[in-house]
Protein backbone atom coordinates (compact mmCIF):
# COMPACT_ATOMS: atom_id res chain seq x y z
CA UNK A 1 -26.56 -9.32 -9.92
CA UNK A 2 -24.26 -10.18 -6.72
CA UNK A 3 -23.37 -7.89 -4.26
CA UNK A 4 -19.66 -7.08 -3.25
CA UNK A 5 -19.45 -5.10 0.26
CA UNK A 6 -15.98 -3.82 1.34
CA UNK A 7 -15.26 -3.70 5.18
CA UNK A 8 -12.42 -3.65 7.60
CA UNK A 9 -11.79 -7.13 7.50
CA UNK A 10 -12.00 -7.68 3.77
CA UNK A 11 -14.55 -8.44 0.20
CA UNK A 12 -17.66 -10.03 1.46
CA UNK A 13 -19.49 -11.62 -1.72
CA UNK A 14 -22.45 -13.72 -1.72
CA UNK A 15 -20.29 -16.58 -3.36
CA UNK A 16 -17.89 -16.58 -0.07
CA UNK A 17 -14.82 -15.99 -1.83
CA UNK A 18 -12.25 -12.98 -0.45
CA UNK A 19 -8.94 -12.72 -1.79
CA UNK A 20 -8.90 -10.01 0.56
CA UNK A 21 -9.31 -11.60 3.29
CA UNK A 22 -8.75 -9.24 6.65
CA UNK A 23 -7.16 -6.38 4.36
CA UNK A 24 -9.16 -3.07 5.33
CA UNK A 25 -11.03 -2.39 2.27
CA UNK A 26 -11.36 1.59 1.95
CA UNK A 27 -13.34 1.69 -1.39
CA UNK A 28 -14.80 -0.64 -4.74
CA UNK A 29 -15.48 1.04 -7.99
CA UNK A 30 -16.87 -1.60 -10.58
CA UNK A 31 -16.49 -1.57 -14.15
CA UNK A 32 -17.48 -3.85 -16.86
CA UNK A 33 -13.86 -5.33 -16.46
CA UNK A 34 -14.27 -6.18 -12.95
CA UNK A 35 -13.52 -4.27 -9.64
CA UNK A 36 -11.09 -1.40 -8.57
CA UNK A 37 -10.28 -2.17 -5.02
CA UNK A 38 -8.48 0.42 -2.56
CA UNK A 39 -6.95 -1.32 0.18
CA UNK A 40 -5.64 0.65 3.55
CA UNK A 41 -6.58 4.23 2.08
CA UNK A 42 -3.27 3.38 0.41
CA UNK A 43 -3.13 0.51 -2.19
CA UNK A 44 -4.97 0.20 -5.43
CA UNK A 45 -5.72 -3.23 -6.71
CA UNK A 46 -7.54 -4.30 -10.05
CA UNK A 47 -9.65 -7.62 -9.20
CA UNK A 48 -10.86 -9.72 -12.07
CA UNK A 49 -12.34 -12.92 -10.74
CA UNK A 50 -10.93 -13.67 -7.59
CA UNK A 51 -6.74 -12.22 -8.56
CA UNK A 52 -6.08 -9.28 -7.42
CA UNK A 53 -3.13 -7.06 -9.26
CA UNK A 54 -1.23 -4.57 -6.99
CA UNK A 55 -1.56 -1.54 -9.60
CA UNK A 56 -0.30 1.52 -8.02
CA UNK A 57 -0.18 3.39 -4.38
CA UNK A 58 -0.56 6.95 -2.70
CA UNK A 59 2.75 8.18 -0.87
CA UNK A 60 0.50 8.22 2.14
CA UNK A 61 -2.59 6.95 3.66
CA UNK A 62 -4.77 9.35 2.58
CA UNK A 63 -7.83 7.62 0.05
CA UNK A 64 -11.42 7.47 0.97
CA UNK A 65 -12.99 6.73 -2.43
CA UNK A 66 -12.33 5.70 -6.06
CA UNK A 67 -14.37 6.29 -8.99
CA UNK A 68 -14.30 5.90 -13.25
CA UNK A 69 -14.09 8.88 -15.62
CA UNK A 70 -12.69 9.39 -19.51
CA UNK A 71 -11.54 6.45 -19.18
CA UNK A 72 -9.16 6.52 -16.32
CA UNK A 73 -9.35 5.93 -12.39
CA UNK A 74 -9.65 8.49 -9.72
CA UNK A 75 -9.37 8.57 -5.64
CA UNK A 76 -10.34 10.84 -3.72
CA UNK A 77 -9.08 11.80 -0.46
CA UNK A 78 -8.62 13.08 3.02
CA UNK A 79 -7.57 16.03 3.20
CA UNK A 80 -9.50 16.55 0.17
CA UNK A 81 -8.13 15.23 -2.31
CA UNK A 82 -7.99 14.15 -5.80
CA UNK A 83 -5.44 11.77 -8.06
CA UNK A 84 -5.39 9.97 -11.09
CA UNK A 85 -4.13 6.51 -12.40
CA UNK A 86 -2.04 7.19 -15.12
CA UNK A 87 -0.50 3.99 -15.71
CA UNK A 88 1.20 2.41 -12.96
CA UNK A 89 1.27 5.93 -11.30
CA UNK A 90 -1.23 7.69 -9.12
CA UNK A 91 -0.52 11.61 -10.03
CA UNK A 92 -2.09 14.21 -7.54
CA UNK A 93 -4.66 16.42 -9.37
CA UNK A 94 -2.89 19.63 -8.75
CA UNK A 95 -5.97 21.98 -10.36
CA UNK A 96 -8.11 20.39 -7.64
CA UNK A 97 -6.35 22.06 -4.64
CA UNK A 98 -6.98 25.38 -6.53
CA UNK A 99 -10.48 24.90 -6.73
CA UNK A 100 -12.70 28.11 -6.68
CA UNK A 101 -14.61 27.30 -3.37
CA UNK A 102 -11.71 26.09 -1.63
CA UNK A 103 -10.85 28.18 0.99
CA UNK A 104 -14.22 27.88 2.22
CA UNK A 105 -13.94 23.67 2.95
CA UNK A 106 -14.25 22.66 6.08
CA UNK A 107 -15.94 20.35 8.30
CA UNK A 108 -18.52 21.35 11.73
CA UNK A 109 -15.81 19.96 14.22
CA UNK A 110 -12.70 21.90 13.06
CA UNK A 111 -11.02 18.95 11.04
CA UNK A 112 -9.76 18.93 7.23
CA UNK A 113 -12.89 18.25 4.35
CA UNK A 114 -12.51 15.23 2.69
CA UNK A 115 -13.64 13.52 -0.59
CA UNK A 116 -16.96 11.64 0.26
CA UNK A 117 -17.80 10.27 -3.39
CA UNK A 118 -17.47 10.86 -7.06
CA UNK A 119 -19.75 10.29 -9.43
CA UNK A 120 -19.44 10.53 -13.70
CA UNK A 121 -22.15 10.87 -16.76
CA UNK A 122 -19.23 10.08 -19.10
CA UNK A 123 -18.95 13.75 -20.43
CA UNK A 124 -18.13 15.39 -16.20
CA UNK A 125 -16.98 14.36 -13.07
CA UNK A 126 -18.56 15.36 -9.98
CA UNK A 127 -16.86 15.31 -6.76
CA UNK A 128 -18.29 15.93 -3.41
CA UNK A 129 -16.04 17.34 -0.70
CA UNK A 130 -17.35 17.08 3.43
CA UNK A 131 -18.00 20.07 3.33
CA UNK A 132 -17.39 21.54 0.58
CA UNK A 133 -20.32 20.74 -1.94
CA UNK A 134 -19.55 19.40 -5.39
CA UNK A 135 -17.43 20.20 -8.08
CA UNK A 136 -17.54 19.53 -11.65
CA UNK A 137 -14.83 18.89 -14.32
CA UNK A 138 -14.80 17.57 -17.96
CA UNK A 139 -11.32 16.52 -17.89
CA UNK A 140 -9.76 17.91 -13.91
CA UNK A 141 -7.78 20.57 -15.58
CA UNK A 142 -10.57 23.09 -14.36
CA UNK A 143 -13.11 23.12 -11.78
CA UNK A 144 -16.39 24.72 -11.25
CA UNK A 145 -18.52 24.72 -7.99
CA UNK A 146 -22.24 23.30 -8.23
CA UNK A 147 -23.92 23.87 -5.12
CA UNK A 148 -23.97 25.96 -2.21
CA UNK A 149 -21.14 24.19 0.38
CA UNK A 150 -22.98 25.10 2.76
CA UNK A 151 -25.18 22.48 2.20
CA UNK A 152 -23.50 20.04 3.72
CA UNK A 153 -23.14 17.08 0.83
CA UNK A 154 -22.52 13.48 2.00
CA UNK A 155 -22.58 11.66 -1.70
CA UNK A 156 -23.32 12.32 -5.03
CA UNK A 157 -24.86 9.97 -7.84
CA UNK A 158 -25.63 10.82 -11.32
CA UNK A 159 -28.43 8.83 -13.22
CA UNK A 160 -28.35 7.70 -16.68
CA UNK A 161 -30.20 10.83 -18.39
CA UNK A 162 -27.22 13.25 -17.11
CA UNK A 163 -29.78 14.04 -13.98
CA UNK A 164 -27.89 14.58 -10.71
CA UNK A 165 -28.63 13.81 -7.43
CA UNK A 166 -26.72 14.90 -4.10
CA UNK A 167 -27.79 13.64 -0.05
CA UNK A 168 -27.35 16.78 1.64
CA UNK A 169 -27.86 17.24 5.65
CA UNK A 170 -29.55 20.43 5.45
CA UNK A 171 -32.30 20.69 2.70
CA UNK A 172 -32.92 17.09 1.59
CA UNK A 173 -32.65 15.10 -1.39
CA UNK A 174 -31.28 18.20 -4.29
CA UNK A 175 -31.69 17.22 -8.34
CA UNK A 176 -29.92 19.38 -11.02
CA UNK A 177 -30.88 18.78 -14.64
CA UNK A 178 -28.61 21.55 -15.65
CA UNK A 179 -24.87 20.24 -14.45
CA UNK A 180 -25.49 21.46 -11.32
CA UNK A 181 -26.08 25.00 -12.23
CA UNK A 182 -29.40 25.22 -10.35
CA UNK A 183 -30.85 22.87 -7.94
CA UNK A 184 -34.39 21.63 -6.30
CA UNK A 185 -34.74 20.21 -2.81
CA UNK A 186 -37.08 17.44 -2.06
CA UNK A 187 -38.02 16.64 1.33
CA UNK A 188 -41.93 15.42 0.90
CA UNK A 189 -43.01 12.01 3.01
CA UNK A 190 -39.64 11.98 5.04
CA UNK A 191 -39.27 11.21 8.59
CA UNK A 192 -35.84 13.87 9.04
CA UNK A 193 -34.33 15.49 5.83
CA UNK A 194 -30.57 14.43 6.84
CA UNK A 195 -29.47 12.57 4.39
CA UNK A 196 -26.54 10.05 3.90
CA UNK A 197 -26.65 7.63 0.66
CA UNK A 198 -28.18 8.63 -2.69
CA UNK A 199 -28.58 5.54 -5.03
CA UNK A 200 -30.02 6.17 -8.49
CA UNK A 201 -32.29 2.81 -9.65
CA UNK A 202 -34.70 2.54 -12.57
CA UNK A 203 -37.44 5.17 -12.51
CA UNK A 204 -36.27 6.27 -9.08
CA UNK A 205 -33.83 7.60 -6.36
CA UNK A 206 -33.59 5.77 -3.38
CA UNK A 207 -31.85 7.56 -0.24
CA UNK A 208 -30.64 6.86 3.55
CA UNK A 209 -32.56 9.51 6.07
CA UNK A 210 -31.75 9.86 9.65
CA UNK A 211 -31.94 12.60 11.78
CA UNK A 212 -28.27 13.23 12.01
CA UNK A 213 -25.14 11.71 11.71
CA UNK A 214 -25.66 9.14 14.86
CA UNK A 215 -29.04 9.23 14.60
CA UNK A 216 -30.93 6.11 15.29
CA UNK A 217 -33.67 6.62 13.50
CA UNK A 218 -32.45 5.39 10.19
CA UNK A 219 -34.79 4.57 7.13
CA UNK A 220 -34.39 4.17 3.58
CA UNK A 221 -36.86 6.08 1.01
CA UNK A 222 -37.63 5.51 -2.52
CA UNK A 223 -38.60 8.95 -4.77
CA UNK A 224 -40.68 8.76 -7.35
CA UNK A 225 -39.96 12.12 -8.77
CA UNK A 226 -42.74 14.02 -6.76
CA UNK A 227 -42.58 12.40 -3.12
CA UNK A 228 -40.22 9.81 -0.56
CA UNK A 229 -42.40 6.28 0.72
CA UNK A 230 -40.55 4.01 2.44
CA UNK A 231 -39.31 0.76 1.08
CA UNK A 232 -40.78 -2.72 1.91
CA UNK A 233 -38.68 -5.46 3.13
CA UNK A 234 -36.65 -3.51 5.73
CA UNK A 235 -36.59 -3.68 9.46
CA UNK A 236 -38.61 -1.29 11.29
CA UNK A 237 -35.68 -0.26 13.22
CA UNK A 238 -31.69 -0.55 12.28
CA UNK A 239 -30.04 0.50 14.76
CA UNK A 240 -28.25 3.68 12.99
CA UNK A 241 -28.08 5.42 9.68
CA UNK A 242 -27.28 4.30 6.18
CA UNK A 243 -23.76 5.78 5.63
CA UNK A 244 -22.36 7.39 2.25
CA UNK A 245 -21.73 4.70 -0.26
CA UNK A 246 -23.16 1.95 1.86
CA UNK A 247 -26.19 2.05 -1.04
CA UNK A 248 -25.88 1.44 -4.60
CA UNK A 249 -28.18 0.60 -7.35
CA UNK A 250 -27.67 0.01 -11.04
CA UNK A 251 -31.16 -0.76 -12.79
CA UNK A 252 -33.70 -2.64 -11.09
CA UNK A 253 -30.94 -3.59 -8.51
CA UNK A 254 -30.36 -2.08 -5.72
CA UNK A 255 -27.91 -3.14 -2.34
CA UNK A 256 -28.09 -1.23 0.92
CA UNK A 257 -25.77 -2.56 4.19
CA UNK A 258 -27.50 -1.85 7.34
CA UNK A 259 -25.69 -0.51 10.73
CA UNK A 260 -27.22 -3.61 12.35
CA UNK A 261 -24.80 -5.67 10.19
CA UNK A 262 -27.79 -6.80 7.75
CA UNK A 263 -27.16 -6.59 3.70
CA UNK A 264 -30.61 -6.69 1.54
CA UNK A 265 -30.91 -6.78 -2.05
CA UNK A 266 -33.67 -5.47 -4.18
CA UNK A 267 -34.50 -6.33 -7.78
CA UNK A 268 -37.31 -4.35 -8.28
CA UNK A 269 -36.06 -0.44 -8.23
CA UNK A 270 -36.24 -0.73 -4.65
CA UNK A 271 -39.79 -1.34 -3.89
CA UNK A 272 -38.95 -4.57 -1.81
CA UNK A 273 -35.93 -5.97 -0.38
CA UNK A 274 -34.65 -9.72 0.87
CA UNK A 275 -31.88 -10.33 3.14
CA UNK A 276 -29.10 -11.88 1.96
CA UNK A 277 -25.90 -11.47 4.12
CA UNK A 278 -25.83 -11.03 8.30
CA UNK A 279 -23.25 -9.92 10.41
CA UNK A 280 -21.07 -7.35 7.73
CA UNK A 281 -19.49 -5.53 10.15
CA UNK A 282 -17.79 -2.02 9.36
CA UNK A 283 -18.79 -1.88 6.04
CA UNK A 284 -16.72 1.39 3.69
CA UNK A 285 -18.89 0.86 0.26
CA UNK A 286 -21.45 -1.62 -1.83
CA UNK A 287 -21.58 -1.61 -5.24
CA UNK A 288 -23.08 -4.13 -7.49
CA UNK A 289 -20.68 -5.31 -10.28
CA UNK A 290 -21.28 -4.72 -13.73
CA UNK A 291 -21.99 -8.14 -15.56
C-alpha cells in the first residue's frame, strides 16, 4: 500500500508520477475508485490512475478538506463550512450553518472556525469544526453536537467498529462508543496531551502530540486501548508537530509526513516505521489509497 501526500507544489507518490504537478493540493480523500483531489481550496478533481477529471468547483476559495459519506462527496470549509457533490454541482449544506452549537465557533486568535476533517462509519458523518467540536449527521439535513467545543478538536477518525476517536488540545486523545454522546480522555505515557493527528490502524490509535501548536517537541504515540508508547522507527527529534491529516492509517498501514520534510510508512499497526520519501515540503494531507 503506496502513499499519496498532497502539498503546495503538487501529488507526491512513491512511483514519481504527478499529474499535478505544482498545483496546490488542499485535500485527498481515497476511495476504492481512486482519489478525490481538491486543488486551490477551489477545484475538485476525480483521479483514477494518473487522469485527472475537473468535476466541479466552489464559487470561492474557501475548501480545506474533502471526505466520503452515503455515497456522495463532501468539503469542508473555511469559514466553516460544508457542501456536497451532487453531480457536477457542489451545493452548500445550508442545515450546517444552522447548527445547534454554532454561535459558539470560534477560534483563540479572533478569526472564523473552520472545517479541520470529516470522518464517516457509513451510517453518520462527523465533522470537526476549529473550534467548534464535532458534529454528527446521518444524512446533513440535521445536526447534533458531540463534544464539548471547548475542547478544542483538531481531527476526527472513526474506526471500523463505529468507535470514534477525536485529537483534542486540551484533554488528550477522547473515544466515544456511543456516537459521541459521552466521551473518555486518554492521556497515559504522553510527553504533552496537545494533540494534532488521530489515525485509526489495526488494534490501535496512533496520534501526533506536541506541546502546542508550534511546539517542537513533536512525537507520534501508538494506544493500545489502556496507555500511549512511542513508535519505533522515528527520529528522536522532528523539528515540529504532526499536523491534522498529515497521518493516516488503514489496517496494518499506517503513513505519517514529518515537519522535517521526512514521510515513513509502517506496515505493522504502527509499531515500526521506514522512511520512504525526503524533502515533502508543505504537506495539506496523506492518505493511503484503497487497493
Amino acid at each position: 500500500m503506496h502513499p499519496v501526500i498532497g502539498t503546495a507544489g503538487g501529488l507526491r507518490r512513491v512511483d514519481g508520477v504527478d499529474p499535478f504537478d505544482g498545483a496546490r493540493i488542499t485535500a485527498v480523500h481515497p476511495d476504492a475508485g481512486g482519489l478525490w483531489v481538491l486543488v486551490g481550496k477551489r477545484d475538485l478533481y476525480r483521479l483514477n490512475g494518473d487522469s485527472p477529471e475537473l468535476v466541479g468547483s466552489l464559487e470561492e476559495a474557501a475548501g480545506t478538506c474533502v471526505g466520503g459519506h452515503d455515497g456522495l462527496v463532501w468539503i469542508g470549509g473555511d469559514p466553516a463550512a460544508l457542501w456536497q457533490l451532487r453531480g457536477a454541482r457542489l451545493e452548500r449544506v445550508v442545515s450546517f450553518d444552522g447548527a445547534p452549537t454554532h454561535e459558539g465557533w470560534h477560534t483563540p486568535w479572533g478569526g472564523p472556525p473552520a472545517v479541520f476533517s470529516t470522518a464517516s462509519d457509513g451510517t453518520d458523518l462527523y465533522v470537526s469544526v476549529h473550534v467548534g467540536g464535532i458534529l454528527r449527521s446521518a444524512d446533513g439535513t440535521s445536526w447534533t453536537p458531540t463534544i464539548d467545543l471547548h475542547d478544542d478538536v483538531h481531527q476526527v477518525a472513526v474506526g471500523p467498529d463505529g468507535t470514534v476517536w477525536a485529537a483534542t488540545g486540551m484533554r488528550g486523545l477522547a473515544e466515544s462508543n456511543d456516537r459521541g454522546a459521552t466521551w473518555r480522555y486518554h492521556t497515559r505515557g504522553l510527553h504533552a496531551t496537545y494533540l494534532l493527528a488521530v489515525a485509526v490502524v489495526d488494534d490501535g490509535v496512533l496520534v501526533g502530540a506536541s506541546s502546542g501548536h508550534a511546539g517542537r517537541d513533536g512525537v507520534v504515540y501508538r494506544f493500545d486501548g489502556s496507555q500511549f508508547a512511542r513508535v519505533s522507527g522515528l527520529p528522536d527529534r522532528f523539528g515540529g508537530a504532526v499536523g491534522p491529516r498529515q497521518l493516516a492509517g488503514a489496517g496494518d498501514y499506517a503513513v505519517v509526513a514529518l515537519p522535517d520534510g521526512d514521510v515513513f510508512t509502517s506496515g505493522d499497526g504502527g509499531r515500526n516505521w521506514t522512511p520512504v520519501m525526503n524533502d515533502v515540503r508543505a504537506v495539506s494531507e496523506v492518505v493511503l489509497p484503497r487497493s
